[in-house]
Protein backbone atom coordinates (compact mmCIF):
# COMPACT_ATOMS: atom_id res chain seq x y z
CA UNK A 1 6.38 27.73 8.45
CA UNK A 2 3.83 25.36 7.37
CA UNK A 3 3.96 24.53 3.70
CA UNK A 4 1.53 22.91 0.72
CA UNK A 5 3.24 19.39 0.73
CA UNK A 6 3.09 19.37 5.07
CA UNK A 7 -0.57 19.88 5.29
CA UNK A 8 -2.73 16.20 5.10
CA UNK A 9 -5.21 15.63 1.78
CA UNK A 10 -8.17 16.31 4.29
CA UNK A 11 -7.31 20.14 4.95
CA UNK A 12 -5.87 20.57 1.45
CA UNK A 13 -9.22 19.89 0.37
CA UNK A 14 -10.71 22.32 2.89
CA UNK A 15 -8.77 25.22 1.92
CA UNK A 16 -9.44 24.49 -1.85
CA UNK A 17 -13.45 24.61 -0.78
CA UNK A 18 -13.22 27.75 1.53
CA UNK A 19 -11.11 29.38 -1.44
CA UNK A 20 -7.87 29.99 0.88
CA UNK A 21 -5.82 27.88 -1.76
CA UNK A 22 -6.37 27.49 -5.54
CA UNK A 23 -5.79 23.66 -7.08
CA UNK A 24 -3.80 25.04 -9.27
CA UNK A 25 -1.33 26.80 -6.29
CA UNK A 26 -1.19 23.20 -5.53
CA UNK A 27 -0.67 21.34 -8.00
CA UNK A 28 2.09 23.74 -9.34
CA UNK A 29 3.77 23.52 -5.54
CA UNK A 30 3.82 19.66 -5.73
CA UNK A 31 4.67 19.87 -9.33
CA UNK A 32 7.86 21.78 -8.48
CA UNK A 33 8.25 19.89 -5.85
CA UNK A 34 8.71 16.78 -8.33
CA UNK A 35 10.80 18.35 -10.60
CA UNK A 36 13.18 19.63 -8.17
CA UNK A 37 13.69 16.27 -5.68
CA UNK A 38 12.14 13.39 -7.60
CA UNK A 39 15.47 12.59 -8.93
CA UNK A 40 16.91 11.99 -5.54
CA UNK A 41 14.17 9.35 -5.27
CA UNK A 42 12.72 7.78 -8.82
CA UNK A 43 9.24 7.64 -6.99
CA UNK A 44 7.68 8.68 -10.32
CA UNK A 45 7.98 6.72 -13.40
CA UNK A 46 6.01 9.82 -15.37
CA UNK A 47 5.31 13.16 -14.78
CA UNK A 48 1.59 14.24 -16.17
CA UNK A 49 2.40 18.14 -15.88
CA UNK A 50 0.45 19.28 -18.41
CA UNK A 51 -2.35 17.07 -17.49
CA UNK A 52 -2.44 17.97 -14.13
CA UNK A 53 -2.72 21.55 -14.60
CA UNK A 54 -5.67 21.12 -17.10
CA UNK A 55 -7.17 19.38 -14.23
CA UNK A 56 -6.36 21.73 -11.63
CA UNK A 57 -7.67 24.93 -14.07
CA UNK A 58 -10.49 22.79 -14.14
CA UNK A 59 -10.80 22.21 -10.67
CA UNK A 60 -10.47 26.15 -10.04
CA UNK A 61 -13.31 27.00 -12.43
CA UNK A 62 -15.88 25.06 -10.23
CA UNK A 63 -14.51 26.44 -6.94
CA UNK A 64 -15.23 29.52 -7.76
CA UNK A 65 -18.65 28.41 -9.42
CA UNK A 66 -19.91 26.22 -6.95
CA UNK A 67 -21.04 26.37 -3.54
CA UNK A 68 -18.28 24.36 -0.91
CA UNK A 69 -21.01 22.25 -0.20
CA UNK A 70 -21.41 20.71 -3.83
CA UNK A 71 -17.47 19.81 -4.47
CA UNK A 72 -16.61 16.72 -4.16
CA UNK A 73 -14.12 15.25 -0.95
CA UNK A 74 -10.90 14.78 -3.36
CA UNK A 75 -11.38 18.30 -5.16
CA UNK A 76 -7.98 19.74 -6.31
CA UNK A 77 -6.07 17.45 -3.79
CA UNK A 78 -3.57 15.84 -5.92
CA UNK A 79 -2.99 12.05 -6.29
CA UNK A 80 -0.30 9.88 -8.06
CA UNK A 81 -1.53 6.48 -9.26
CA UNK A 82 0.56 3.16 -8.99
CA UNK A 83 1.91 1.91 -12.57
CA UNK A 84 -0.14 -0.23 -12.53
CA UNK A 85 -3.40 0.73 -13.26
CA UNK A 86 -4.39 2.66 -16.09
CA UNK A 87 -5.51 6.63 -16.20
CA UNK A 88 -6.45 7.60 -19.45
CA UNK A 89 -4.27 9.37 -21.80
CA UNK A 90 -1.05 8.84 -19.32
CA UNK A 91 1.55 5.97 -19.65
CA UNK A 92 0.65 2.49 -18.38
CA UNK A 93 3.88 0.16 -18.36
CA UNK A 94 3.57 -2.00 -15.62
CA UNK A 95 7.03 -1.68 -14.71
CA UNK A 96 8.08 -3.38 -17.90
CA UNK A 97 10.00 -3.07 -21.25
CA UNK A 98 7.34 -4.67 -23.04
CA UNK A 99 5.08 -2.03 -21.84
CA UNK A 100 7.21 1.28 -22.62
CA UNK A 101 5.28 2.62 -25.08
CA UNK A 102 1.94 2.03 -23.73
CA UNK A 103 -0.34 4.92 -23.69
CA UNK A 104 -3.91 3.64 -21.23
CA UNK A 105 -6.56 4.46 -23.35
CA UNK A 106 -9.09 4.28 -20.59
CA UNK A 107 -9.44 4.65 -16.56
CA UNK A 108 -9.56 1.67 -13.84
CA UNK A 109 -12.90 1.69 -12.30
CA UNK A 110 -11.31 2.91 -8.77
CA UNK A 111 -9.30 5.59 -11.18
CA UNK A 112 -12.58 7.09 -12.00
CA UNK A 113 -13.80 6.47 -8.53
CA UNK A 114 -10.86 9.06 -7.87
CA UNK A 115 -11.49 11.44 -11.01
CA UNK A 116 -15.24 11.79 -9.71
CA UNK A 117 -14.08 12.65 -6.58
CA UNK A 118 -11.95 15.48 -7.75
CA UNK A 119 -8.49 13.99 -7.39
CA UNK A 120 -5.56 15.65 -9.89
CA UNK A 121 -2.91 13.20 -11.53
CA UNK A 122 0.19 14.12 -10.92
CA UNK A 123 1.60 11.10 -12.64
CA UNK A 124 2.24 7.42 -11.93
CA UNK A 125 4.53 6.43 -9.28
CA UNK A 126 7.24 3.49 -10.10
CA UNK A 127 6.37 -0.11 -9.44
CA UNK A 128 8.45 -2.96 -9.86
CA UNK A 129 7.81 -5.43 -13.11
CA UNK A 130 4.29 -6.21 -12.98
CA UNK A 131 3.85 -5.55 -9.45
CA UNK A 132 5.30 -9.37 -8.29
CA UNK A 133 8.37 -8.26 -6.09
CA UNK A 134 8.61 -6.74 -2.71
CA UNK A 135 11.39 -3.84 -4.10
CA UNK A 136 10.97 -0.89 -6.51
CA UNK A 137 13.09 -1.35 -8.88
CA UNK A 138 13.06 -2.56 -13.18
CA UNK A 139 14.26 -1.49 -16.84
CA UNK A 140 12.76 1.36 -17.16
CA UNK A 141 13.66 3.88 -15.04
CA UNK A 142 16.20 4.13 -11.83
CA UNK A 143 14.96 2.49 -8.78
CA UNK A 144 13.01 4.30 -5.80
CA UNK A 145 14.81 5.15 -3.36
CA UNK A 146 13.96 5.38 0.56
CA UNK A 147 13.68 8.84 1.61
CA UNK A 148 14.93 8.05 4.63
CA UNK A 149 17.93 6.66 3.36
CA UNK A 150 18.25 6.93 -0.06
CA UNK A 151 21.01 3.93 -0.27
CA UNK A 152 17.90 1.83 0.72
CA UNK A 153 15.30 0.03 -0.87
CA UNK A 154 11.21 1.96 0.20
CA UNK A 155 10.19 -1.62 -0.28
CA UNK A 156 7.17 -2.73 -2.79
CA UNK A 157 5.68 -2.46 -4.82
CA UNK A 158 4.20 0.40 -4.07
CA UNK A 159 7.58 1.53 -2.97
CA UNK A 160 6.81 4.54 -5.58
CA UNK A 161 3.61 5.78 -3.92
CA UNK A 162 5.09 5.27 -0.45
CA UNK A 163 8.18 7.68 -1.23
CA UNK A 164 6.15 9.61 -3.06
CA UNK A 165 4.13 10.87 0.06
CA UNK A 166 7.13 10.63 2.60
CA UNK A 167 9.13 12.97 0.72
CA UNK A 168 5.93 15.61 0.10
CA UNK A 169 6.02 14.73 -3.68
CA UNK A 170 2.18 13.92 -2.98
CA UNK A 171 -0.37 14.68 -0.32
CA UNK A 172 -1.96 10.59 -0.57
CA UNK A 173 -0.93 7.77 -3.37
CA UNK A 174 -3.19 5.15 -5.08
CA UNK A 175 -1.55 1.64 -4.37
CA UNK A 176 -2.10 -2.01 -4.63
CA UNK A 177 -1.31 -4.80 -2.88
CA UNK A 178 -1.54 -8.69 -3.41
CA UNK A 179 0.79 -9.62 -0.73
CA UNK A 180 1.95 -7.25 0.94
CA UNK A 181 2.88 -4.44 -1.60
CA UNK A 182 1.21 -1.18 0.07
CA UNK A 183 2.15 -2.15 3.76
CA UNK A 184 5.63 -3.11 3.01
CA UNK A 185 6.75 -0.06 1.69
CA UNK A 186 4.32 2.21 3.89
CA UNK A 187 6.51 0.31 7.00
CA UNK A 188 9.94 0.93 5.02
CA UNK A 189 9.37 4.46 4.34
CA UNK A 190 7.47 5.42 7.79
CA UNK A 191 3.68 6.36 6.38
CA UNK A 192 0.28 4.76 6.34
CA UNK A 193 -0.81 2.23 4.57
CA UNK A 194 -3.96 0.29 4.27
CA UNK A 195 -5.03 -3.22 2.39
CA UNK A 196 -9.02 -2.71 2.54
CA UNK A 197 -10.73 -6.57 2.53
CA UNK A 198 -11.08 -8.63 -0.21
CA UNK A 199 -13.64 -7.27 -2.30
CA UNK A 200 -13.66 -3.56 -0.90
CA UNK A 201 -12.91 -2.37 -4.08
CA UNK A 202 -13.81 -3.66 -7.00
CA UNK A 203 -11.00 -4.42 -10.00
CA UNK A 204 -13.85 -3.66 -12.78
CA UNK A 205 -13.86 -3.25 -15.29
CA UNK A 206 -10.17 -4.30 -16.56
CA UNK A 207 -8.32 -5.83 -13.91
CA UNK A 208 -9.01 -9.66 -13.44
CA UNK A 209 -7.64 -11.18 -9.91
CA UNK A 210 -9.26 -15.20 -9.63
CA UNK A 211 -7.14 -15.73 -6.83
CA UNK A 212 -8.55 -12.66 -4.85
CA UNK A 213 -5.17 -11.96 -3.28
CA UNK A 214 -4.47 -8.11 -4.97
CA UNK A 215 -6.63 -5.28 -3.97
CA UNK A 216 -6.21 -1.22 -4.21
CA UNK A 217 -5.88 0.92 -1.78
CA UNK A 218 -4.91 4.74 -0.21
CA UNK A 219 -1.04 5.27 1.44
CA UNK A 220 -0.49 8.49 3.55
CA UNK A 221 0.65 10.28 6.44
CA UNK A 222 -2.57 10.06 8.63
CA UNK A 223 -5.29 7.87 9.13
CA UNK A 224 -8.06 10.54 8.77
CA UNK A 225 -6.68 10.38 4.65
CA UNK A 226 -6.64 6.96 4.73
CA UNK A 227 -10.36 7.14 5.47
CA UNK A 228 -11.13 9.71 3.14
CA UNK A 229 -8.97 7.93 0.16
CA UNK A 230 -11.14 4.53 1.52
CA UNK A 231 -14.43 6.30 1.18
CA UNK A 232 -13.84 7.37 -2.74
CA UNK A 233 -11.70 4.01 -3.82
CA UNK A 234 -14.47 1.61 -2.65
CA UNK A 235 -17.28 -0.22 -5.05
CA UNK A 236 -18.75 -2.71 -6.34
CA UNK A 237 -19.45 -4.03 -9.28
CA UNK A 238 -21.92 -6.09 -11.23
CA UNK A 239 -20.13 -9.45 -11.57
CA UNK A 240 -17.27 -9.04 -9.22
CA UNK A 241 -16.23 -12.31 -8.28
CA UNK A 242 -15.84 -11.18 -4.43
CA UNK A 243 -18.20 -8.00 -2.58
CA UNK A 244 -17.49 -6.55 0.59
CA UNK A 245 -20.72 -5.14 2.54
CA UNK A 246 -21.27 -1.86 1.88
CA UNK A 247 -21.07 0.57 5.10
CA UNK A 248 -25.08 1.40 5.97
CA UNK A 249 -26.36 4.22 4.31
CA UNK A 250 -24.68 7.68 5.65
CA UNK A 251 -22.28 6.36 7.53
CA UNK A 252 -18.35 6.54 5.98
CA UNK A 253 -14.79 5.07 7.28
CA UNK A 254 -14.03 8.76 8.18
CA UNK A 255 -16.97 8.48 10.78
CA UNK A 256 -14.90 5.81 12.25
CA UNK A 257 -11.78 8.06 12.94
CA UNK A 258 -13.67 10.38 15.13
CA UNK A 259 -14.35 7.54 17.10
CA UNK A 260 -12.76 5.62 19.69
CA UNK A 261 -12.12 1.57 19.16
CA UNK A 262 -13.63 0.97 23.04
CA UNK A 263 -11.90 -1.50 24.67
CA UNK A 264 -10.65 -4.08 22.11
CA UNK A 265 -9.44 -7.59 22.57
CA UNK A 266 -5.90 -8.44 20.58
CA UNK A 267 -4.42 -11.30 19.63
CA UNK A 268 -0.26 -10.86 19.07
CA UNK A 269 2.32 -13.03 17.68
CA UNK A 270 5.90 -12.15 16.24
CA UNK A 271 7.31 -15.55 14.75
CA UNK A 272 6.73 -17.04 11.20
CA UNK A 273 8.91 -19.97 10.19
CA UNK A 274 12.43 -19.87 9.55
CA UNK A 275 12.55 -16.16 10.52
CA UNK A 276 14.85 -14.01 12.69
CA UNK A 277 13.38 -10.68 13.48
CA UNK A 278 15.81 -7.53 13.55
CA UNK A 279 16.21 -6.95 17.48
CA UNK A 280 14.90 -3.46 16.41
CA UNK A 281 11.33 -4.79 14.72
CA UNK A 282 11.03 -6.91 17.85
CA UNK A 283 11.16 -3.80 20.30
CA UNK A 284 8.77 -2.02 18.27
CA UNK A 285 6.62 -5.44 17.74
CA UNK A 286 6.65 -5.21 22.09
CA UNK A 287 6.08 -1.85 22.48
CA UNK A 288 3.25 -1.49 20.27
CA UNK A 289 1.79 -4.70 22.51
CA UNK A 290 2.24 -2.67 26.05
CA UNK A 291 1.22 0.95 24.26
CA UNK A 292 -1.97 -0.93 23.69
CA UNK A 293 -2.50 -2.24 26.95
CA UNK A 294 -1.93 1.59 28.23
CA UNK A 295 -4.43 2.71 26.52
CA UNK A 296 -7.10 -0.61 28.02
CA UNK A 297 -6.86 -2.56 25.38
CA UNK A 298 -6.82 -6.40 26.18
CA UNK A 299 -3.42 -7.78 25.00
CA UNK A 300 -2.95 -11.81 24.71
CA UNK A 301 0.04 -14.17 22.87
CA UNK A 302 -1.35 -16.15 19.96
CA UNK A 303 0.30 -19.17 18.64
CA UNK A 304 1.84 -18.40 15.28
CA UNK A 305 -1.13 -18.83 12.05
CA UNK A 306 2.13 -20.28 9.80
CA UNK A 307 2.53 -23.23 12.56
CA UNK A 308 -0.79 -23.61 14.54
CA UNK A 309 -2.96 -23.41 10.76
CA UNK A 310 -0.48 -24.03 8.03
CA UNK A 311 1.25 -26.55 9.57
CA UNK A 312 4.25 -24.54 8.08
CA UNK A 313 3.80 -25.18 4.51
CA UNK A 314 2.34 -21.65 3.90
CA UNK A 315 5.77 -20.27 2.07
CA UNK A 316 5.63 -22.61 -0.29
CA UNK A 317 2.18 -23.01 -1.09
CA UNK A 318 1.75 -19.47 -1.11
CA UNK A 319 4.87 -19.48 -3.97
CA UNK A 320 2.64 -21.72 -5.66
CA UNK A 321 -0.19 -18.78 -5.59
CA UNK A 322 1.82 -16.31 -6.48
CA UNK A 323 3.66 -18.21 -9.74
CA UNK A 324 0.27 -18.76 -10.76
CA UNK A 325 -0.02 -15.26 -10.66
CA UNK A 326 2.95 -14.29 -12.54
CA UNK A 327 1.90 -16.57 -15.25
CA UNK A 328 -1.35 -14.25 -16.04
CA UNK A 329 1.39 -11.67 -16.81
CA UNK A 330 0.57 -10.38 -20.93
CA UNK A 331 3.65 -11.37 -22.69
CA UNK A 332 3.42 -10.57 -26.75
CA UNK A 333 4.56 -13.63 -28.05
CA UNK A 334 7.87 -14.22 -28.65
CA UNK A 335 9.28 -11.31 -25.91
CA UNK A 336 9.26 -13.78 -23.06
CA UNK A 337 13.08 -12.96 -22.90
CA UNK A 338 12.60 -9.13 -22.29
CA UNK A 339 10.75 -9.93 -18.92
CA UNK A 340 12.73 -9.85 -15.40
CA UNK A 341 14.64 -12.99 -14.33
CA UNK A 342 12.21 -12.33 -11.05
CA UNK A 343 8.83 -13.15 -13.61
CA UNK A 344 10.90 -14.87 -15.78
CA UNK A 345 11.19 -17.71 -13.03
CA UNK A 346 7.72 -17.70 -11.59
CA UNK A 347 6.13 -18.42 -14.96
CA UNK A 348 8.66 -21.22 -15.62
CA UNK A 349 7.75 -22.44 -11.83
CA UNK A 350 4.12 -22.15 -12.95
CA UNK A 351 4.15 -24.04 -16.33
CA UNK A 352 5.91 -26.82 -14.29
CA UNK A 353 3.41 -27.57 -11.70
CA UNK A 354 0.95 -29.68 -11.90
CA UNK A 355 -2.33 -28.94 -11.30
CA UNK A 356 -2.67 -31.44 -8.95
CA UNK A 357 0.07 -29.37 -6.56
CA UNK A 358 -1.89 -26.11 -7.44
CA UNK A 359 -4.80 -27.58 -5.95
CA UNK A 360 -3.56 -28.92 -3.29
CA UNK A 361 -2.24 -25.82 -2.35
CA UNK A 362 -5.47 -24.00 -2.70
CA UNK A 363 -6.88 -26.90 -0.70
CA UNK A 364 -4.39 -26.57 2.37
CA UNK A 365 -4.55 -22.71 2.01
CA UNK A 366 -8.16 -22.66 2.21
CA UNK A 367 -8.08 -25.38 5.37
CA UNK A 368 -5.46 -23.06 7.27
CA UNK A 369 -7.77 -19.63 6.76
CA UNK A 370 -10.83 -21.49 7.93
CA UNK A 371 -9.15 -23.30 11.03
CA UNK A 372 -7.09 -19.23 11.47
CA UNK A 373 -10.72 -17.61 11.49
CA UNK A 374 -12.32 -20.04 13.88
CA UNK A 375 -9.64 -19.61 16.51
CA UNK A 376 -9.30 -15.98 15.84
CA UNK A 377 -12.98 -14.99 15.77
CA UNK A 378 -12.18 -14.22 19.61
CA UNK A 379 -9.88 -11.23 19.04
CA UNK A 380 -10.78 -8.06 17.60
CA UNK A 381 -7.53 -7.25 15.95
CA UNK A 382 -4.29 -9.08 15.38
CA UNK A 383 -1.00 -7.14 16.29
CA UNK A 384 2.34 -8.63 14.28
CA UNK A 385 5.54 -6.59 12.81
CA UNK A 386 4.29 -5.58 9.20
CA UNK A 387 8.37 -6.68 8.36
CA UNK A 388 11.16 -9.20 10.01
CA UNK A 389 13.92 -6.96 8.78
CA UNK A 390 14.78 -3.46 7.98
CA UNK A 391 14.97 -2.30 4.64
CA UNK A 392 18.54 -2.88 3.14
CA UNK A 393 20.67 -1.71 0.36
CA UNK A 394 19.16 -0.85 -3.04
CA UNK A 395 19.58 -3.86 -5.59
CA UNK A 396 20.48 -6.48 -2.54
CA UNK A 397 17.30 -8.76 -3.10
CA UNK A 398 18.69 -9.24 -6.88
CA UNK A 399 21.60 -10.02 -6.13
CA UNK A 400 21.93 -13.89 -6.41
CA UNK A 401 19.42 -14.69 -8.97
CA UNK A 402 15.27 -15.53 -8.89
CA UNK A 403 15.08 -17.98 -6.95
CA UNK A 404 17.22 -17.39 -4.19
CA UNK A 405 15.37 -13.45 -4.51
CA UNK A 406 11.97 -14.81 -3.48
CA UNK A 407 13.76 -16.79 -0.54
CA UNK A 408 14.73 -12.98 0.61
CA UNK A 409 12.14 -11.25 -0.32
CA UNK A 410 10.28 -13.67 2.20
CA UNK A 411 12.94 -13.18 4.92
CA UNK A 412 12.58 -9.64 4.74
CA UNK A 413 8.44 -9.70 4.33
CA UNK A 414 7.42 -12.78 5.74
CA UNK A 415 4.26 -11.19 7.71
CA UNK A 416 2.21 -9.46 5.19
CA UNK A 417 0.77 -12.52 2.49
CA UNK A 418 -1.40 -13.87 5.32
CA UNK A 419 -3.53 -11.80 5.21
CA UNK A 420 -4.07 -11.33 0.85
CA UNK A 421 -5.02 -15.02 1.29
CA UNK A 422 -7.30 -14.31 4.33
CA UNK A 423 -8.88 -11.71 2.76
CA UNK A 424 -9.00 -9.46 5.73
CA UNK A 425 -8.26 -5.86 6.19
CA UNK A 426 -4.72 -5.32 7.49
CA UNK A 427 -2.45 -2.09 7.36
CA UNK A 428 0.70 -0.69 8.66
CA UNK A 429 0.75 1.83 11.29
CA UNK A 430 4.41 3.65 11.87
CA UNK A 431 4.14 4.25 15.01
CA UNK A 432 8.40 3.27 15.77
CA UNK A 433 11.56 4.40 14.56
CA UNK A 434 15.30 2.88 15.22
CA UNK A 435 17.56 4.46 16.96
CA UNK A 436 19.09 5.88 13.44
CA UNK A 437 16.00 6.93 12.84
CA UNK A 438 14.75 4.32 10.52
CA UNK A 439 11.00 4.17 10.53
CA UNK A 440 9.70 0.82 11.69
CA UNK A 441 5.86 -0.08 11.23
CA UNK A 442 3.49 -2.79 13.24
CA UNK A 443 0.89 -4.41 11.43
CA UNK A 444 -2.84 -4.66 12.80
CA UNK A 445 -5.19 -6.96 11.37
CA UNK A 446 -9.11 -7.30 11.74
CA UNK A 447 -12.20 -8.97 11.10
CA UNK A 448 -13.50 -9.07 7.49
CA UNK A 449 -15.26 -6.21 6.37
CA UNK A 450 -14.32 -4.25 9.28
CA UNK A 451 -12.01 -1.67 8.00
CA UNK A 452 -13.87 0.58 10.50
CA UNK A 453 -12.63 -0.82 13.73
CA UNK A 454 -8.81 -0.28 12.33
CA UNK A 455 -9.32 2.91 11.37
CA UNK A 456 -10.49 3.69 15.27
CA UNK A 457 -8.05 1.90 16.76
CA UNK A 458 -5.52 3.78 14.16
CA UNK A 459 -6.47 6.95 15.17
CA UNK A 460 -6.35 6.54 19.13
CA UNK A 461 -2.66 5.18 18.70
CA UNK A 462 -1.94 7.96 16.36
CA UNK A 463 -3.26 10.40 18.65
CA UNK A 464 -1.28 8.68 21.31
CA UNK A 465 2.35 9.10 19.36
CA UNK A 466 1.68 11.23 16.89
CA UNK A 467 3.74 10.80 13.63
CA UNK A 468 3.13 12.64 10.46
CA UNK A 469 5.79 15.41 11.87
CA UNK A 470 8.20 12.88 11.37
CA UNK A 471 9.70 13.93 7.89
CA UNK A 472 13.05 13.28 5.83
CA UNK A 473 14.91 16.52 7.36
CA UNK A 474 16.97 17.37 4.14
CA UNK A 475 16.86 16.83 0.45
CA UNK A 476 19.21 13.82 -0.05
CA UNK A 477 17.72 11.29 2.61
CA UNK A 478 19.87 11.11 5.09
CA UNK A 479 17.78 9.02 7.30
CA UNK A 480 17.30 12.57 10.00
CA UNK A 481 13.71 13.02 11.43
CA UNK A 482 12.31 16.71 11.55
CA UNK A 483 10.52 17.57 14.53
């Protein structure tokens, strides 16, 4: 029998209009839900029941008020948001100990982007420490687990959100990603999950990013949701530093899934420097490459971006990126201590470099995306594994201290940063599982601004081997597939 937490946001939200389920049948189902298997998992770092149900009374009143027609596309569907942005009234700590007591006393702009829309809170999912590690794991609370497996890491840092929809403790997830944190996870833990391009959605009015690498954006089980989450996350603002053009007027990235990609040209590669891929990822990585070709698509080898445009420096000057990064972290003065060895590190490494070397990182970074584009412009999409390895043991990437933790955490997610430096849309598609029943995910990769053609060729592989039937089979995570 078909229950709440199996059905996708998109027909949630059509039996909430046509009055066949109440938000508040819903929200109590994935509420219970929570309560009852969260702590298998940690996917949550709080629970907004009381909140939630507000909203979803709410939500009921102007069902039965208003015509279908007049709701909004979210209405009643529940939706956790990442740790790290704030909803008003809920907790906001960022993963951290110096953030415990934080209460958000206002929304991100894309949070009320997603209240407008209709969405409930169920809570915030768990993050690592400021979002800066590819894990889910800090001082707060115990660390997410893989559904799948629960001795394994769901990846990060939106390993929260990712679990959160693969175990049905959420319909869709708000995440984030500056290099690689939604599509890491959503490959880990076997759903979809989408980086929009740089400036797709705005980080108005709170959120700062100078670099441009971090952006929001929707993980679920299908790409139709992905759409719909796309359509209601993305805006501008007056005085965003980057702007991604607007879709023309009455057309929507849900349009897009209803329609198929034509015959695309792809560029593939599988190799980034210093890497051994799992035999598994590289079986999926080909398969994905001939499934393509089976459906007409135009298949050809690329040279590897890290070599042909980066000349191979691109790990470290990347590191230089994101220390910079960690160094924009809010510390109250005096609690630098409390922080994670992880942030800890990278905002020693930053006060240490010169700004000379940060510049010429930039610099080299900004040659190898130009030279990337021009010899890319070519291919419609780029096909690459979203991760070299699979996910391992909880707590394995801490292990040995900071620094030798970023050398894993690039081993295991070497892909995925490209493309937050690029700019362009990528996501991860799981369209491959081991033979233990792992979930494995393949990254595709277009144009700027051109979410659109992703989403198309998303849905025509989906359609081709389907996937959201694929669920954890029992309550612990045994790594079993239903269906």
């Amino acid at each position: 029998m078909t229950e709440i937490h199996d059905l996708p946001a998109h027909r949630l939200a059509e039996l909430i209009r046509s009055r066949e389920l109440s938000p508040t049948e819903v929200t109590e189902h994935f509420l219970d839900r929570i309560e009852r298997e969260d702590p298998h998992y940690s996917a949550y770092v709080s629970v907004a029941s009381k909140e939630a149900l507000q909203q979803a009374r709410n939500a009921e009143e102007r069902v039965m008020s208003d015509a279908p027609d007049d709701l909004p596309p979210l209405h009643g569907v529940p939706v956790p948001i990442k740790d790290l942005d704030p909803v008003a009234g809920l907790p906001l700590t960022h993963g951290s100990r110096l953030h415990k007591e934080t209460i958000a006393p206002k929304d991100a702009g894309v949070v009320s982007h997603l209240r407008k829309a209709g969405a409930v809170f169920l809570g915030k999912t768990n993050t690592p420490e400021f979002g800066t590690s590819c894990y889910t794991e800090n001082d707060l609370v115990p660390a997410t687990r893989n559904p799948w497996d629960t001795t394994r890491t769901p990846g990060g840092s939106s390993g929260g959100a990712a679990a959160a929809v693969a175990a049905g403790l959420a319909p869709v997830a708000h995440g984030s990603d500056g290099g690689g944190s939604l599509r890491i996870p959503a490959s880990a833990c076997g759903v979809f999950g989408l980086k929009p391009s740089r400036g797709r959605i705005s980080q108005a009015p709170l959120s700062l990013d100078l670099i441009g690498l971090a952006t929001a954006g929707p993980i679920t089980r299908s790409v139709s949701d992905a759409a719909l989450m796309l359509d209601v996350m993305a805006f501008n603002s007056p005085g965003d530093q980057f702007g991604a053009a607007p879709l023309p007027r009455g057309k929507s990235f849900t349009d897009h899934t209803r329609k198929t990609p034509g015959r695309l040209r792809v560029g593939c590669y599988a190799n980034a420097p210093g890497i051994t891929l799992d035999p598994d990822v590289l079986v999926a990585h080909e398969a994905t490459g001939q499934l393509l070709e089976e459906l007409g698509h135009d298949v050809e080898e690329i040279p590897t971006p890290f070599e042909a445009h980066f000349h191979g420096l691109f790990p470290e000057d990347f590191q230089v990126l994101w220390a910079a990064m960690a160094s924009t972290i809010p510390v109250p003065e005096g609690r630098e201590e409390e922080l994670r060895p992880l942030n800890r590190w990278l905002r020693e490494l930053a006060a240490s470099t010169p700004m000379p070397r940060y510049m010429a990182a930039m610099a080299r970074l900004q040659r190898g995306v130009r030279s990337l584009m021009e010899e890319t412009q070519y291919f419609d999409v780029l096909l690459c594994p979203t991760l070299a390895l699979l996910p391992g043991p909880v707590g394995a990437l801490t292990a040995e201290g900071p620094e030798a933790e970023f050398r894993l955490m690039t081993e295991f997610a070497p892909f995925t940063s490209l493309f937050n430096v690029t700019g362009q849309p990528s996501l991860s598609i799981p369209l491959h599982r081991t033979g233990a029943g792992l979930p494995i995910g393949v990254m595709l990769t277009g144009r700027p601004g051109e979410e659109g053609a992703l989403l198309s060729l998303s849905a025509q592989l989906e359609a081709a081997r389907p996937w959201a039937h694929r669920s954890p089979l029992d309550e612990h995570g045994q790594g079993a597939f239903r269906g």
